[in-house]
C-alpha atoms as a PDB file:
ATOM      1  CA  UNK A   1       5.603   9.731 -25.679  1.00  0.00           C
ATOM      2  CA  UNK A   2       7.547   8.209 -22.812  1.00  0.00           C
ATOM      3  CA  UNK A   3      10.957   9.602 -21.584  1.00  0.00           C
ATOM      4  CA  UNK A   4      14.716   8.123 -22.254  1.00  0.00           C
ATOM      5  CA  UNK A   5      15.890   5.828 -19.302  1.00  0.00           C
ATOM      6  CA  UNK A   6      18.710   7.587 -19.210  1.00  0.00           C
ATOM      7  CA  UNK A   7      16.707  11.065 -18.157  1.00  0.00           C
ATOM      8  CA  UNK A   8      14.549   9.323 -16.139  1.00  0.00           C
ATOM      9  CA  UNK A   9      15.622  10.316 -12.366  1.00  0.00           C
ATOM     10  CA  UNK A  10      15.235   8.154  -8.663  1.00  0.00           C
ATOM     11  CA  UNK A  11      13.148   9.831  -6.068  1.00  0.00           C
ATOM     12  CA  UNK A  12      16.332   9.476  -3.900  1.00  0.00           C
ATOM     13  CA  UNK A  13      18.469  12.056  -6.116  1.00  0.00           C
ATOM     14  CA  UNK A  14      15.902  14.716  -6.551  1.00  0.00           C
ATOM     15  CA  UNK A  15      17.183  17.796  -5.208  1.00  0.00           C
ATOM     16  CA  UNK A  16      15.590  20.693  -3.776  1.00  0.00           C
ATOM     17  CA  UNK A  17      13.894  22.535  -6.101  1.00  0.00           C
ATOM     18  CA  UNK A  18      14.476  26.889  -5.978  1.00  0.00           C
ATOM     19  CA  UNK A  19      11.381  27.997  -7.770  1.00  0.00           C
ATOM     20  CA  UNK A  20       7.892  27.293  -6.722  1.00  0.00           C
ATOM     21  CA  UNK A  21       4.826  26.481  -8.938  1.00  0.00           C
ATOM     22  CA  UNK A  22       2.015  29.123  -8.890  1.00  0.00           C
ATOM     23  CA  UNK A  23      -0.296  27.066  -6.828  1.00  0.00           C
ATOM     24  CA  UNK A  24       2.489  26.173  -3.948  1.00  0.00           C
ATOM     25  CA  UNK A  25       3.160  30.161  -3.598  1.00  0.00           C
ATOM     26  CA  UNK A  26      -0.345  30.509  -3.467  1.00  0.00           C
ATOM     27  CA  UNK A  27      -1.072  28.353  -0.911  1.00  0.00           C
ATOM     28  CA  UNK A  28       2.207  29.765   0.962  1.00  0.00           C
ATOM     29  CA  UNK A  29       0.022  33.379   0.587  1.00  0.00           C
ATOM     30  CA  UNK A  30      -2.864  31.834   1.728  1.00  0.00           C
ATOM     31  CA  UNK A  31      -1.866  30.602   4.401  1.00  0.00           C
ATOM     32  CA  UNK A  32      -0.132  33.700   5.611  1.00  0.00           C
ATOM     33  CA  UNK A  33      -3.522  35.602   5.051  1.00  0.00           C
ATOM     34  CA  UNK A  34      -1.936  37.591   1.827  1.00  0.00           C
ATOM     35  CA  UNK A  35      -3.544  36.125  -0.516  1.00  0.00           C
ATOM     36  CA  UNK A  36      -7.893  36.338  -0.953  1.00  0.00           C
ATOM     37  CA  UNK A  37      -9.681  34.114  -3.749  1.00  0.00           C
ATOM     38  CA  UNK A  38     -11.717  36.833  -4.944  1.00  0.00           C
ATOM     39  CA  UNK A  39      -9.735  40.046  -4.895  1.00  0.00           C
ATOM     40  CA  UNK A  40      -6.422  38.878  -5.741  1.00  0.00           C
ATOM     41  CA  UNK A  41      -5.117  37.720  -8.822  1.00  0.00           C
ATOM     42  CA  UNK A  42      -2.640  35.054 -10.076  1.00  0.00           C
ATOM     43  CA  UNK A  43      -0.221  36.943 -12.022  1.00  0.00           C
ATOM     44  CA  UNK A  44       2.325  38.828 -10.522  1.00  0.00           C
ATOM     45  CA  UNK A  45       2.502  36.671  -7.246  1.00  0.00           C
ATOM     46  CA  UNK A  46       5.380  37.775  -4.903  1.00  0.00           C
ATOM     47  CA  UNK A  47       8.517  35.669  -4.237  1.00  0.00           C
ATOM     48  CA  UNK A  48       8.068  33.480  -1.402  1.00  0.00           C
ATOM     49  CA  UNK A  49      11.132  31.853   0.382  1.00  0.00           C
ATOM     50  CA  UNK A  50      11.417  27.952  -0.088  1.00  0.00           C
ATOM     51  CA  UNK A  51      11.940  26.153   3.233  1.00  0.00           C
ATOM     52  CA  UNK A  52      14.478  23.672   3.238  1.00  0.00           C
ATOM     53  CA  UNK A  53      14.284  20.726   5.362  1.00  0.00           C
ATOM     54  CA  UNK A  54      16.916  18.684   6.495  1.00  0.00           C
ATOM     55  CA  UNK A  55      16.015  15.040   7.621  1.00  0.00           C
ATOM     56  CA  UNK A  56      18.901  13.124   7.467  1.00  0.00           C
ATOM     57  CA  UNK A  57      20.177  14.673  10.761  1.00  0.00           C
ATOM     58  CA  UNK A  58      16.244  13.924  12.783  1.00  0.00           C
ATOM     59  CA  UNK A  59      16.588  10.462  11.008  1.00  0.00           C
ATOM     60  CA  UNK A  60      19.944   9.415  12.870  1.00  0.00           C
ATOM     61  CA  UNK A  61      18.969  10.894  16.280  1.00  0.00           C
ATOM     62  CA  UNK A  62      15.566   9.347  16.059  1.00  0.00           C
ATOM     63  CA  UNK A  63      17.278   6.102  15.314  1.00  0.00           C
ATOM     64  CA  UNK A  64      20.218   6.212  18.229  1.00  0.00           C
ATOM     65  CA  UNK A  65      17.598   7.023  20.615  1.00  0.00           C
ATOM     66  CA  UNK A  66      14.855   3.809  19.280  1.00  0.00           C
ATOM     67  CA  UNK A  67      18.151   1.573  19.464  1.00  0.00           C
ATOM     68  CA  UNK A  68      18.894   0.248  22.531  1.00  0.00           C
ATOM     69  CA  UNK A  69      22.823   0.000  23.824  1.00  0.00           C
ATOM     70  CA  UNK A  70      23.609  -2.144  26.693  1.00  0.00           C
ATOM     71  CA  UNK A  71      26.493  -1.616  28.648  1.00  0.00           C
END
């Protein structure tokens, strides 16, 4: 089954997304050393806090300081 066009969203206008799948938070855990493949389980995972990253700001210094202004 294939979706509407008019559902179908651009990777431009995706927003940042406030829940996490179980595998991202579980990586998060695992990462942080909370989290241990045999002793812990997959249910009842704490909240962890998405990181949001802002590149638009990085993207415009990066690209005044690769342009070149002569004076």
């Amino acid at each position: 089954m294939s979706i509407h066009r008019s559902l179908i969203t651009k990777a431009g206008e995706r927003k940042q997304r406030s829940v996490l799948k179980r595998i991202e938070r579980i990586k998060i855990l695992m990462d942080k050393g909370a989290f241990k493949e045999k002793n812990s389980s997959c249910f009842g995972l704490p909240k962890s806090k998405v990181l949001k990253i802002k590149i638009k700001k990085e993207r415009a210094k990066a690209a005044s300081e690769t342009t070149p202004t002569s004076s």
